[in-house]
C-alpha atoms as a PDB file:
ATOM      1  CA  UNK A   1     -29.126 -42.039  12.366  1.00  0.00           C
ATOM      2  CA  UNK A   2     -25.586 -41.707  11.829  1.00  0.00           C
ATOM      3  CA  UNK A   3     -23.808 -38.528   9.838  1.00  0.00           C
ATOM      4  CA  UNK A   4     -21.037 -39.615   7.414  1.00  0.00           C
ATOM      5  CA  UNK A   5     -18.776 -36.454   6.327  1.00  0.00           C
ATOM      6  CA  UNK A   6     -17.318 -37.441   2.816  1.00  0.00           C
ATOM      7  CA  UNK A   7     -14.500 -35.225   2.466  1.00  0.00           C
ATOM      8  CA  UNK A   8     -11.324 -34.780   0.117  1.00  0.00           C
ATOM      9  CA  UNK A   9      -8.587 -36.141   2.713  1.00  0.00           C
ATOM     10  CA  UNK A  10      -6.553 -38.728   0.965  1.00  0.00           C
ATOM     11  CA  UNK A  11      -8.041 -42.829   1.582  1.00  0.00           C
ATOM     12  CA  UNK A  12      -6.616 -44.960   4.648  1.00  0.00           C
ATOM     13  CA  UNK A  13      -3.655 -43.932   6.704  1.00  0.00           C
ATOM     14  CA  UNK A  14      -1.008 -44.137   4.564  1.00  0.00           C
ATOM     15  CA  UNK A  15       0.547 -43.729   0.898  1.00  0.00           C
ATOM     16  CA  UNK A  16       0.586 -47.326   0.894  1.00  0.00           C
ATOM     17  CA  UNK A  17      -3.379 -47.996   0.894  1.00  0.00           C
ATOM     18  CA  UNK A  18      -4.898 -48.325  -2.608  1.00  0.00           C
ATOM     19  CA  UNK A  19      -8.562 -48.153  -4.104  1.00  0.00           C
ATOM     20  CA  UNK A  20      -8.505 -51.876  -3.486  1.00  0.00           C
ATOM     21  CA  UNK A  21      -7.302 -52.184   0.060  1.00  0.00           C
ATOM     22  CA  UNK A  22      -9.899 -49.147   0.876  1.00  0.00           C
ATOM     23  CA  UNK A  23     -12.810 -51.523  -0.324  1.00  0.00           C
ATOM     24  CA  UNK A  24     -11.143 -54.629   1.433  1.00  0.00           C
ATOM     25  CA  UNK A  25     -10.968 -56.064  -2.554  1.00  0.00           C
ATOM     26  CA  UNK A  26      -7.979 -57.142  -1.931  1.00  0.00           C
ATOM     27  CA  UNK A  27      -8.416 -59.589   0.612  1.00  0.00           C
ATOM     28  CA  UNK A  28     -10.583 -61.571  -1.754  1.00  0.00           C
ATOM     29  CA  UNK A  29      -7.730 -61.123  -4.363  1.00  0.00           C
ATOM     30  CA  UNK A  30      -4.659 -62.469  -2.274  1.00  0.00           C
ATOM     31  CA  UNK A  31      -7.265 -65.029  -1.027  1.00  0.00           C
ATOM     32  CA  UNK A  32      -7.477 -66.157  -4.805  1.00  0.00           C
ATOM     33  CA  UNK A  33      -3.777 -66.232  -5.189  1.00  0.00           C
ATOM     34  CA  UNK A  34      -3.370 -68.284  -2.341  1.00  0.00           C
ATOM     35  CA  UNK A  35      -5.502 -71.228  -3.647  1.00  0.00           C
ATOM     36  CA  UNK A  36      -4.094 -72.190  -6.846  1.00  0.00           C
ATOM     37  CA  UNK A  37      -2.371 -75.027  -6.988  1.00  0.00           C
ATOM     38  CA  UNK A  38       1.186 -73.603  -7.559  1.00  0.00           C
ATOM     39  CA  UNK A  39       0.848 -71.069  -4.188  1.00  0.00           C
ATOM     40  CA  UNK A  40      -0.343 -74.045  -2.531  1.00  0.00           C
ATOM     41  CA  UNK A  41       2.417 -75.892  -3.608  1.00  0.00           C
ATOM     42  CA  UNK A  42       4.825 -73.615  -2.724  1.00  0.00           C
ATOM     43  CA  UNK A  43       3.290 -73.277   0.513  1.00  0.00           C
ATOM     44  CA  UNK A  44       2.068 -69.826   0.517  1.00  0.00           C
ATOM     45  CA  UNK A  45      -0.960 -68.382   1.986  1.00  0.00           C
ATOM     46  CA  UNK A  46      -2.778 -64.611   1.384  1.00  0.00           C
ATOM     47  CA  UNK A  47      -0.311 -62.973   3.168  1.00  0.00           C
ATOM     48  CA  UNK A  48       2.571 -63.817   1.117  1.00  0.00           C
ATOM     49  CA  UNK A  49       0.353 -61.714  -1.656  1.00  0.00           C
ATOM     50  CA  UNK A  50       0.233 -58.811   0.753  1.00  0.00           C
ATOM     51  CA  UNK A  51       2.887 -55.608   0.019  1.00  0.00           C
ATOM     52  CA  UNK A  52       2.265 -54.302   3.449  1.00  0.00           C
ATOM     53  CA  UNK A  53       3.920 -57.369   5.860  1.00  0.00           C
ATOM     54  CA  UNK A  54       7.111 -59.404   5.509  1.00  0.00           C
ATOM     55  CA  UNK A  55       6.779 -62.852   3.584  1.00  0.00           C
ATOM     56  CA  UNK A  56       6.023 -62.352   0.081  1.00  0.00           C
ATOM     57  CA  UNK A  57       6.781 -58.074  -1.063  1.00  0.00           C
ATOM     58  CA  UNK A  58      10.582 -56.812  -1.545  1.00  0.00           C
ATOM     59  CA  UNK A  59      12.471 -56.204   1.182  1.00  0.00           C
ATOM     60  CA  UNK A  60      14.732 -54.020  -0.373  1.00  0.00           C
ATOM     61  CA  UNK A  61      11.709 -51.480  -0.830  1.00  0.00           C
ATOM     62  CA  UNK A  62       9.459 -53.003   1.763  1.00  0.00           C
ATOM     63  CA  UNK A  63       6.988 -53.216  -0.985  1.00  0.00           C
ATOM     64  CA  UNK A  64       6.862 -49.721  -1.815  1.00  0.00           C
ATOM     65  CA  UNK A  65       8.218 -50.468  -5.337  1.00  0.00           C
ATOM     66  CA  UNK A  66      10.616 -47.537  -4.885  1.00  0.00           C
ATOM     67  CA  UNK A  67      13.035 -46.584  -2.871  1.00  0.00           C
ATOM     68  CA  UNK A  68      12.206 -42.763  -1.337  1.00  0.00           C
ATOM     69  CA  UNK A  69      15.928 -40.538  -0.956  1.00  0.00           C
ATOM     70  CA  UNK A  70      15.139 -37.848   1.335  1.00  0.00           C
ATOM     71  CA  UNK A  71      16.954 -34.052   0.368  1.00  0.00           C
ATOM     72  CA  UNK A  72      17.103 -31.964   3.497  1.00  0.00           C
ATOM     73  CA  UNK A  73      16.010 -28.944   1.564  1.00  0.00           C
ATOM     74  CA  UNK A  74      14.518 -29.917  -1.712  1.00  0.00           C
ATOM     75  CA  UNK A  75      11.388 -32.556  -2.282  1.00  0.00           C
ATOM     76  CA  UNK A  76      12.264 -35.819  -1.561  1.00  0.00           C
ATOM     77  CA  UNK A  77      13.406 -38.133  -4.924  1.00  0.00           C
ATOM     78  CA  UNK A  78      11.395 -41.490  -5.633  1.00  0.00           C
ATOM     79  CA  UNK A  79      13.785 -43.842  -7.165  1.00  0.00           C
ATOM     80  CA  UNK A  80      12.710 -47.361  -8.724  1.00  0.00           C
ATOM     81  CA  UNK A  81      13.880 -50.291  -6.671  1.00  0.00           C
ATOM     82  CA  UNK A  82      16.720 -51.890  -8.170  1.00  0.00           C
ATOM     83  CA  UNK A  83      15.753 -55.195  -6.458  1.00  0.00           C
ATOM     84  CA  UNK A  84      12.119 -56.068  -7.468  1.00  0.00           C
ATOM     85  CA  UNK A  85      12.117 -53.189 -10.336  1.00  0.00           C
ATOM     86  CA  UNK A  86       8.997 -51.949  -8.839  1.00  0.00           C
ATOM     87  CA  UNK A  87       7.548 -54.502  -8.959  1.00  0.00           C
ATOM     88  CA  UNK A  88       6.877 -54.523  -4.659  1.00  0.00           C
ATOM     89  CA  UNK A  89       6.870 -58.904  -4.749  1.00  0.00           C
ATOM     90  CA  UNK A  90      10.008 -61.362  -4.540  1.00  0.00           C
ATOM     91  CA  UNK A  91      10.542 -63.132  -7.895  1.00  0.00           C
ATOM     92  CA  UNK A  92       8.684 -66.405  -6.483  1.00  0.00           C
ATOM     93  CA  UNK A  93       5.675 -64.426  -5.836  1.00  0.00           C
ATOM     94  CA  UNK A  94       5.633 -62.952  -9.086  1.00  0.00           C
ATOM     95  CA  UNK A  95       5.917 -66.549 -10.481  1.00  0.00           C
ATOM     96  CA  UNK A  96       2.615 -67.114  -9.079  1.00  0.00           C
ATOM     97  CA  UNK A  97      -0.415 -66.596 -11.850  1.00  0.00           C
ATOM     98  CA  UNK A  98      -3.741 -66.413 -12.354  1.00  0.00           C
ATOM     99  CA  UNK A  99      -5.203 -67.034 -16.209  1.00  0.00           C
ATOM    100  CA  UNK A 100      -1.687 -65.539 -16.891  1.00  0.00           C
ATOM    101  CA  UNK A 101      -1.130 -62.569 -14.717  1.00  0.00           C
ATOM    102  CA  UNK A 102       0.700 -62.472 -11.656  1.00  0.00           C
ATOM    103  CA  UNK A 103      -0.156 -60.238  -8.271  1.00  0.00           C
ATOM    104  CA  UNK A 104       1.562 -57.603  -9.708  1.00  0.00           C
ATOM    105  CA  UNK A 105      -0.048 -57.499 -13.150  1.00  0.00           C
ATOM    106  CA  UNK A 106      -3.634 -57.346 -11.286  1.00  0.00           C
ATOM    107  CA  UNK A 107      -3.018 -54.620  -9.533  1.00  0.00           C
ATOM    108  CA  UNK A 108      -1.489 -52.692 -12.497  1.00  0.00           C
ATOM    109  CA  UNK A 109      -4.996 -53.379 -13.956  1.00  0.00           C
ATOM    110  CA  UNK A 110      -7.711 -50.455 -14.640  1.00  0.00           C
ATOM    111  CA  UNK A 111     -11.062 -50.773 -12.490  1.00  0.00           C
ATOM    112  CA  UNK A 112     -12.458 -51.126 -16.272  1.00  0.00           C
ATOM    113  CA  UNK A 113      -9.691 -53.823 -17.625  1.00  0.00           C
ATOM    114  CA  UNK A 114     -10.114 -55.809 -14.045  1.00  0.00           C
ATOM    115  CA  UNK A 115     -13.940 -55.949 -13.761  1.00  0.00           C
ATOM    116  CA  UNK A 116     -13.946 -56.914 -17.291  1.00  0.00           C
ATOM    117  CA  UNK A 117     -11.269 -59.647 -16.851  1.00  0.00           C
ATOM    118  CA  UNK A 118     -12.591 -60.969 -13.473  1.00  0.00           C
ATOM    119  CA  UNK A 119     -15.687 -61.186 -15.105  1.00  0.00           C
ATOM    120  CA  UNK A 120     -14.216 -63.458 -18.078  1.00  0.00           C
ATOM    121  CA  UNK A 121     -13.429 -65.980 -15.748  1.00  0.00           C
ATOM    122  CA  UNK A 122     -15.800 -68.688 -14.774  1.00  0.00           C
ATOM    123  CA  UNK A 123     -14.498 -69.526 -10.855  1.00  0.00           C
ATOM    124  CA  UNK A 124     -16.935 -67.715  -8.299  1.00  0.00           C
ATOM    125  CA  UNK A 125     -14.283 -65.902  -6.151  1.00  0.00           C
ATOM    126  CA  UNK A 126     -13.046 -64.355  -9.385  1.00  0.00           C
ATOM    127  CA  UNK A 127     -16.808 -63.069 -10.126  1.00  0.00           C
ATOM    128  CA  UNK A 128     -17.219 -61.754  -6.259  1.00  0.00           C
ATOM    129  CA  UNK A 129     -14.007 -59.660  -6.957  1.00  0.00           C
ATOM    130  CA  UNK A 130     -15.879 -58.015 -10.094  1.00  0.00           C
ATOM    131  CA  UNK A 131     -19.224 -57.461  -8.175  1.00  0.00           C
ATOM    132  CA  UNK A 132     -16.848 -55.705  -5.270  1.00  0.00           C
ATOM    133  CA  UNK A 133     -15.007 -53.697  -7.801  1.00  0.00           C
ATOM    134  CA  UNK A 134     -18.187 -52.198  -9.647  1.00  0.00           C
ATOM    135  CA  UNK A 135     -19.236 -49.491  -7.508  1.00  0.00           C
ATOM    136  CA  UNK A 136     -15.739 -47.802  -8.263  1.00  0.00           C
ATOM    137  CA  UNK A 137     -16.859 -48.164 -12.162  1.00  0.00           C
ATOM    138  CA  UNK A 138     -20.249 -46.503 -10.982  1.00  0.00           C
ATOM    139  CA  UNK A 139     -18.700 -43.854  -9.479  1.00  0.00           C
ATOM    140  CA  UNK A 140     -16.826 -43.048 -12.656  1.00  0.00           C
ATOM    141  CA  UNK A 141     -13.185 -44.327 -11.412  1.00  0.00           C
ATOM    142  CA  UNK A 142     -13.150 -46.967 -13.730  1.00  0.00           C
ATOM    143  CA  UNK A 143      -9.650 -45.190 -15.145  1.00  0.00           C
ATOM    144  CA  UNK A 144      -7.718 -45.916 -12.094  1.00  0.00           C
ATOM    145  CA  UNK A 145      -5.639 -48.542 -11.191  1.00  0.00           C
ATOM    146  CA  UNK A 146      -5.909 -51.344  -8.520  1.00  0.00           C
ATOM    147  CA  UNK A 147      -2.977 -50.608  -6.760  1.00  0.00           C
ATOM    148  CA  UNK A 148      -2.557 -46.909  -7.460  1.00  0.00           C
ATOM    149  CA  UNK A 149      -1.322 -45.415  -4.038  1.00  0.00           C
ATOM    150  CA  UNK A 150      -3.612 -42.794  -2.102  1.00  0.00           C
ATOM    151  CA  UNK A 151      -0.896 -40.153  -2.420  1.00  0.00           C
ATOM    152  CA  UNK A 152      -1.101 -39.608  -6.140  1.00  0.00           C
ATOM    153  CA  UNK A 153      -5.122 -39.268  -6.326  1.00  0.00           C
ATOM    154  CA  UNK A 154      -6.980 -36.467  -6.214  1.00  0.00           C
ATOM    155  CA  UNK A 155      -9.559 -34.916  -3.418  1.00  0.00           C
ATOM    156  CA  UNK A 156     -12.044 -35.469  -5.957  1.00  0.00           C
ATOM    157  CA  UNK A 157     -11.234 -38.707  -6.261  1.00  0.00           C
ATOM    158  CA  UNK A 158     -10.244 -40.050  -2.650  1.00  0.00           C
ATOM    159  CA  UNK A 159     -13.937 -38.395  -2.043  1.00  0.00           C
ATOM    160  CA  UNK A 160     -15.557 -41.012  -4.775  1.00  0.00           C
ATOM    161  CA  UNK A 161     -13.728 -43.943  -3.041  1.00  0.00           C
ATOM    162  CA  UNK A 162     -15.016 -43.511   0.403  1.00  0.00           C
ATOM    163  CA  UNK A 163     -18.308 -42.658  -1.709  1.00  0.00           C
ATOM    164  CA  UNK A 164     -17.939 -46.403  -3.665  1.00  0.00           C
ATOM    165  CA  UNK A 165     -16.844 -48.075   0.080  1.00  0.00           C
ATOM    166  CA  UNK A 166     -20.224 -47.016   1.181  1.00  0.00           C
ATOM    167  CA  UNK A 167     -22.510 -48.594  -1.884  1.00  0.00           C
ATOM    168  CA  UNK A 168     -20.498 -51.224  -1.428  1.00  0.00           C
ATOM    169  CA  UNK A 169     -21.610 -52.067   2.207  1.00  0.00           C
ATOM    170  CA  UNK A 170     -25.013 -54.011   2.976  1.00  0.00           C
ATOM    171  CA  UNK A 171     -27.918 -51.795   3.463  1.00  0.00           C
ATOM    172  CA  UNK A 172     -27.858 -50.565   7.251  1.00  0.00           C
ATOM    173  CA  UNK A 173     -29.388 -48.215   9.027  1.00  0.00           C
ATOM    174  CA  UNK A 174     -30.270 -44.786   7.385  1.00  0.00           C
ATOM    175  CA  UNK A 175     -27.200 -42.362   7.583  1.00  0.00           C
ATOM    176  CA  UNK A 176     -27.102 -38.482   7.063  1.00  0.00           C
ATOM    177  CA  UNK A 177     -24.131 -37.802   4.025  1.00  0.00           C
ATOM    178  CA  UNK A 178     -22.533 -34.468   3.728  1.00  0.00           C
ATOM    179  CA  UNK A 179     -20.141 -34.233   0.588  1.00  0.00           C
ATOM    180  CA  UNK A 180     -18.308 -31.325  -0.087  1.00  0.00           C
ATOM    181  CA  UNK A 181     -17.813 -30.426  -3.954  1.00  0.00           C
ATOM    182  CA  UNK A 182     -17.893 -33.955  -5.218  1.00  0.00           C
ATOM    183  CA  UNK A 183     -17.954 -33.346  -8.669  1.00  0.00           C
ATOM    184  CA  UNK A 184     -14.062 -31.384  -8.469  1.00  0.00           C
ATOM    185  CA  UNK A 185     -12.276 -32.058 -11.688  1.00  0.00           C
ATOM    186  CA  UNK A 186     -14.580 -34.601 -13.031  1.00  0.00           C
ATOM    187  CA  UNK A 187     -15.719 -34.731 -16.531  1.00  0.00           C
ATOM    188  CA  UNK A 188     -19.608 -34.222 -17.494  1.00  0.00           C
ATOM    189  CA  UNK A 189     -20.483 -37.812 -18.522  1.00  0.00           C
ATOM    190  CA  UNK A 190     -18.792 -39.303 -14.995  1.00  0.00           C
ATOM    191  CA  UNK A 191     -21.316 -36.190 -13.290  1.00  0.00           C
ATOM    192  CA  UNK A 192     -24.358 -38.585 -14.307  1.00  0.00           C
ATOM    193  CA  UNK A 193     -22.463 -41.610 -12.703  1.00  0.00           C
ATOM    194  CA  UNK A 194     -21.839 -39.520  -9.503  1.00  0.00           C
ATOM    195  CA  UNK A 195     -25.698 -38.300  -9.237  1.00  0.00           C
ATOM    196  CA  UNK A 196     -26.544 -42.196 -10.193  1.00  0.00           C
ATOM    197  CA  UNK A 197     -24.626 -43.045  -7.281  1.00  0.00           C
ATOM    198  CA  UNK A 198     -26.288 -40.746  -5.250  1.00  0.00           C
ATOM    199  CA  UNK A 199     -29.666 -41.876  -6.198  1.00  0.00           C
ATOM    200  CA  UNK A 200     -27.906 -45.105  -4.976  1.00  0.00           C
ATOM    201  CA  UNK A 201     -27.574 -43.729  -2.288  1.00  0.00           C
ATOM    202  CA  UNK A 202     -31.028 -42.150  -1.483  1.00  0.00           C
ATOM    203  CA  UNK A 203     -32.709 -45.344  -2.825  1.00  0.00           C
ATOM    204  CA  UNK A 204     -31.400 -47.513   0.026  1.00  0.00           C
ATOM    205  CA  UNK A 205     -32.446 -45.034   2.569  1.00  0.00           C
ATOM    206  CA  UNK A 206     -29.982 -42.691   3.278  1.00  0.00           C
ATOM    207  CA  UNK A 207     -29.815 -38.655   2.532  1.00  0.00           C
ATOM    208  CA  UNK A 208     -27.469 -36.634   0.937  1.00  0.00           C
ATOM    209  CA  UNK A 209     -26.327 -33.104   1.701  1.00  0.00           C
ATOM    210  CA  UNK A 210     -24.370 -31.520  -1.305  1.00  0.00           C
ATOM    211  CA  UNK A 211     -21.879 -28.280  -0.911  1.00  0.00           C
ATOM    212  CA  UNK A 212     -21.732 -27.719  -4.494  1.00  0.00           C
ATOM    213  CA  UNK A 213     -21.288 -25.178  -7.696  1.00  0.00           C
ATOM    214  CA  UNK A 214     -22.350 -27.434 -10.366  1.00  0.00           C
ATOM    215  CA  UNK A 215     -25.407 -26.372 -12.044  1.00  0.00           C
ATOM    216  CA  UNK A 216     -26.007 -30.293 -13.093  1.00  0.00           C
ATOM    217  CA  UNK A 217     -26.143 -31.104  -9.606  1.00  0.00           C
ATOM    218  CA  UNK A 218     -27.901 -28.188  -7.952  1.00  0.00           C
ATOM    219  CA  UNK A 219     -30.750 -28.728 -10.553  1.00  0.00           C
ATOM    220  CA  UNK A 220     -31.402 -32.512  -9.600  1.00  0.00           C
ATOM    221  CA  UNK A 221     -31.951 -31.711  -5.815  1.00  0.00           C
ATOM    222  CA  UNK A 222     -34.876 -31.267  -3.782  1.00  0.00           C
ATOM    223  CA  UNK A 223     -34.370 -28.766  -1.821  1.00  0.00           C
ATOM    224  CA  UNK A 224     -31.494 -26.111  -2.728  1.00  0.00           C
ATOM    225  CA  UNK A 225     -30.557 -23.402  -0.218  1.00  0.00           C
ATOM    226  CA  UNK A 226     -28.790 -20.806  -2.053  1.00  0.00           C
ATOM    227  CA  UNK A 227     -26.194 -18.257   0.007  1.00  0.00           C
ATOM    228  CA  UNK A 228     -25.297 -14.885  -1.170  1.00  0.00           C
ATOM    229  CA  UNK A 229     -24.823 -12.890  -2.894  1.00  0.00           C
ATOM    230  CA  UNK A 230     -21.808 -12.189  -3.603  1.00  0.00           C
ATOM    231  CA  UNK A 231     -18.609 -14.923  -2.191  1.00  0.00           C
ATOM    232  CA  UNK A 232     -16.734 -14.500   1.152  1.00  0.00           C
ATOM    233  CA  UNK A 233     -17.089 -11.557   3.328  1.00  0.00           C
ATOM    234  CA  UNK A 234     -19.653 -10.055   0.305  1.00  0.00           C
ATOM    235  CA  UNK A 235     -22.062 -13.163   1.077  1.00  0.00           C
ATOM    236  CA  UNK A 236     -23.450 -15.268   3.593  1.00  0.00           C
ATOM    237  CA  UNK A 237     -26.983 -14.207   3.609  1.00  0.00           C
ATOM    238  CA  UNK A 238     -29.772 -16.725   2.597  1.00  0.00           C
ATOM    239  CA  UNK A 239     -31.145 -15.767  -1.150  1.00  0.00           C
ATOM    240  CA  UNK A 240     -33.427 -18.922  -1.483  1.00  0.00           C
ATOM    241  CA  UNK A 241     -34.142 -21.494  -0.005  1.00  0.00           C
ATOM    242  CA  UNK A 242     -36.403 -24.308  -1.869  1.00  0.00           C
ATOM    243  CA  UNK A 243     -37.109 -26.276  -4.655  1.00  0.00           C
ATOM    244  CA  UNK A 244     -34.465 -25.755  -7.892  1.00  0.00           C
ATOM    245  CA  UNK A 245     -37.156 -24.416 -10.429  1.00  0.00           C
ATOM    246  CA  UNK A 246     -38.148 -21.704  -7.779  1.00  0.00           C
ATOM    247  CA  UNK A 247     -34.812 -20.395  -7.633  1.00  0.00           C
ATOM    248  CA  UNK A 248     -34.792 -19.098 -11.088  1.00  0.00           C
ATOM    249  CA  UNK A 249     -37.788 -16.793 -10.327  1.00  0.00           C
ATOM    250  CA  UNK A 250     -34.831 -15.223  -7.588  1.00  0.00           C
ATOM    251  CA  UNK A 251     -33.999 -11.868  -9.695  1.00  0.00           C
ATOM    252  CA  UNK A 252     -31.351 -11.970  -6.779  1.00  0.00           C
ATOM    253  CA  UNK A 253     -29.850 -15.041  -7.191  1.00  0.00           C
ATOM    254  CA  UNK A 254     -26.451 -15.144  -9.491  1.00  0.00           C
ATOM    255  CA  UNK A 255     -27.163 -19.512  -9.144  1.00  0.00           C
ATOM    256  CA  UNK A 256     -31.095 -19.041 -10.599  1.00  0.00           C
ATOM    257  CA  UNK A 257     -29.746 -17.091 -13.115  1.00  0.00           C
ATOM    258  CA  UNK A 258     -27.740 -19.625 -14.268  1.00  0.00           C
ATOM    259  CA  UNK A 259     -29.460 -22.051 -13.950  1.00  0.00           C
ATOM    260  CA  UNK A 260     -32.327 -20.988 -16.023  1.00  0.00           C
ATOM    261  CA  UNK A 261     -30.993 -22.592 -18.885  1.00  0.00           C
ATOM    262  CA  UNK A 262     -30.766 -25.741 -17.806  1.00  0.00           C
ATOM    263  CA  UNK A 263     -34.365 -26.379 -16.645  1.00  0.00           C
END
């Protein structure tokens, strides 16, 4: 058994990888771009799609899409390239489209607006790329964009990517998970997709280890150990340890307390 630790840490190694080139999406995309007829006519192939190498992004920016002015004593100042107006692709690139939008347009998409337009379309590659993108929309990211860049996302929601990366791999062998406050800044109604998504999770084999606060979460687990009783140098002692409708019987415990009303 292997033990995954799901933290907060920002997604791939760089500001430059994206929800998409996280879940390897992408490939499939610049695959896609590569076989209509125009890119083929124009002889480019999927990495002329691809803002990371030379061939088809902006040199000017090297497709960052802006160009990044270092101050010596105050934050650094993103400016928008002049060249591609961040748009990251040469103009012939950017000539290249799919049922109307270009490589630049698709990755200024939503997870919602592209899963619902990949699904509109009838070729089979275009379907794969809405099956791939789903388990972001189960995780409840469907707000974010394709290419939105790992340095403007939250822990919360770097955490849900590398959470999505994993439903989206084939079932392997069972793996230990340890996630660490997963449901930070999240709204109620995505809490439901998260727990879904671990259920996913639990249903394929796996288990799940939870450091969390949220009362929605601690009362769906099966085994709760609750430390105490007060925070920091004030706690650390095990209250409880057991099942979540047990706890509240813990005169003790500041989380059964709370928790009774939601049993």
């Amino acid at each position: 058994t292997s033990i995954e630790y799901v933290d907060q840490n920002p997604i791939g190694k760089s500001s430059r990888s994206n929800p998409v080139t996280y879940l390897k999406v992408y490939d499939e995309i610049r695959k896609l771009f590569s076989e209509l007829q125009s890119a083929k006519f124009a002889g480019f192939k999927p990495s002329h799609f691809s803002f990371n190498i030379e061939g088809g992004r902006c040199e000017e920016c090297q497709g960052e899409g802006e160009i990044t002015v270092e101050m010596q004593f105050m934050a650094d100042v993103h400016l928008v390239c002049e060249s591609c107006k961040g748009k990251r692709f040469r103009d012939e690139i950017l000539e290249i489209t799919y049922e109307g939008k270009n490589i630049f347009d698709i990755l200024d998409l939503t997870v919602n607006e592209a899963i619902d337009f990949f699904s509109a379309q009838k070729s089979t590659s275009a379907k794969k790329i809405a099956k791939q993108l789903k388990p972001l929309q189960d995780v409840g990211l469907g707000y974010v964009k394709l290419g939105q860049s790992s340095s403007t996302l939250s822990g919360g929601e770097s955490q849900r990517i590398k959470l999505a990366f994993f439903l989206s791999k084939e079932k392997g062998s069972p793996s230990l998970f340890i996630f660490d406050e997963p449901t930070t800044g999240l709204h109620f109604h995505d809490i439901r997709k998260l727990l879904d998504s671990f259920n996913a999770l639990i249903s394929r084999g796996h288990s799940i280890i939870i450091i969390e606060h949220n009362l929605d979460v601690i009362k769906c687990a099966d085994w709760v150990i609750d430390l105490g009783p007060e925070g920091g140098k004030h706690g650390g002692k095990l209250i409880f340890e057991g099942k979540p409708e047990d706890l509240v019987k813990i005169p003790e415990s500041y989380t059964g307390a709370a928790l009774k009303g939601k049993l």
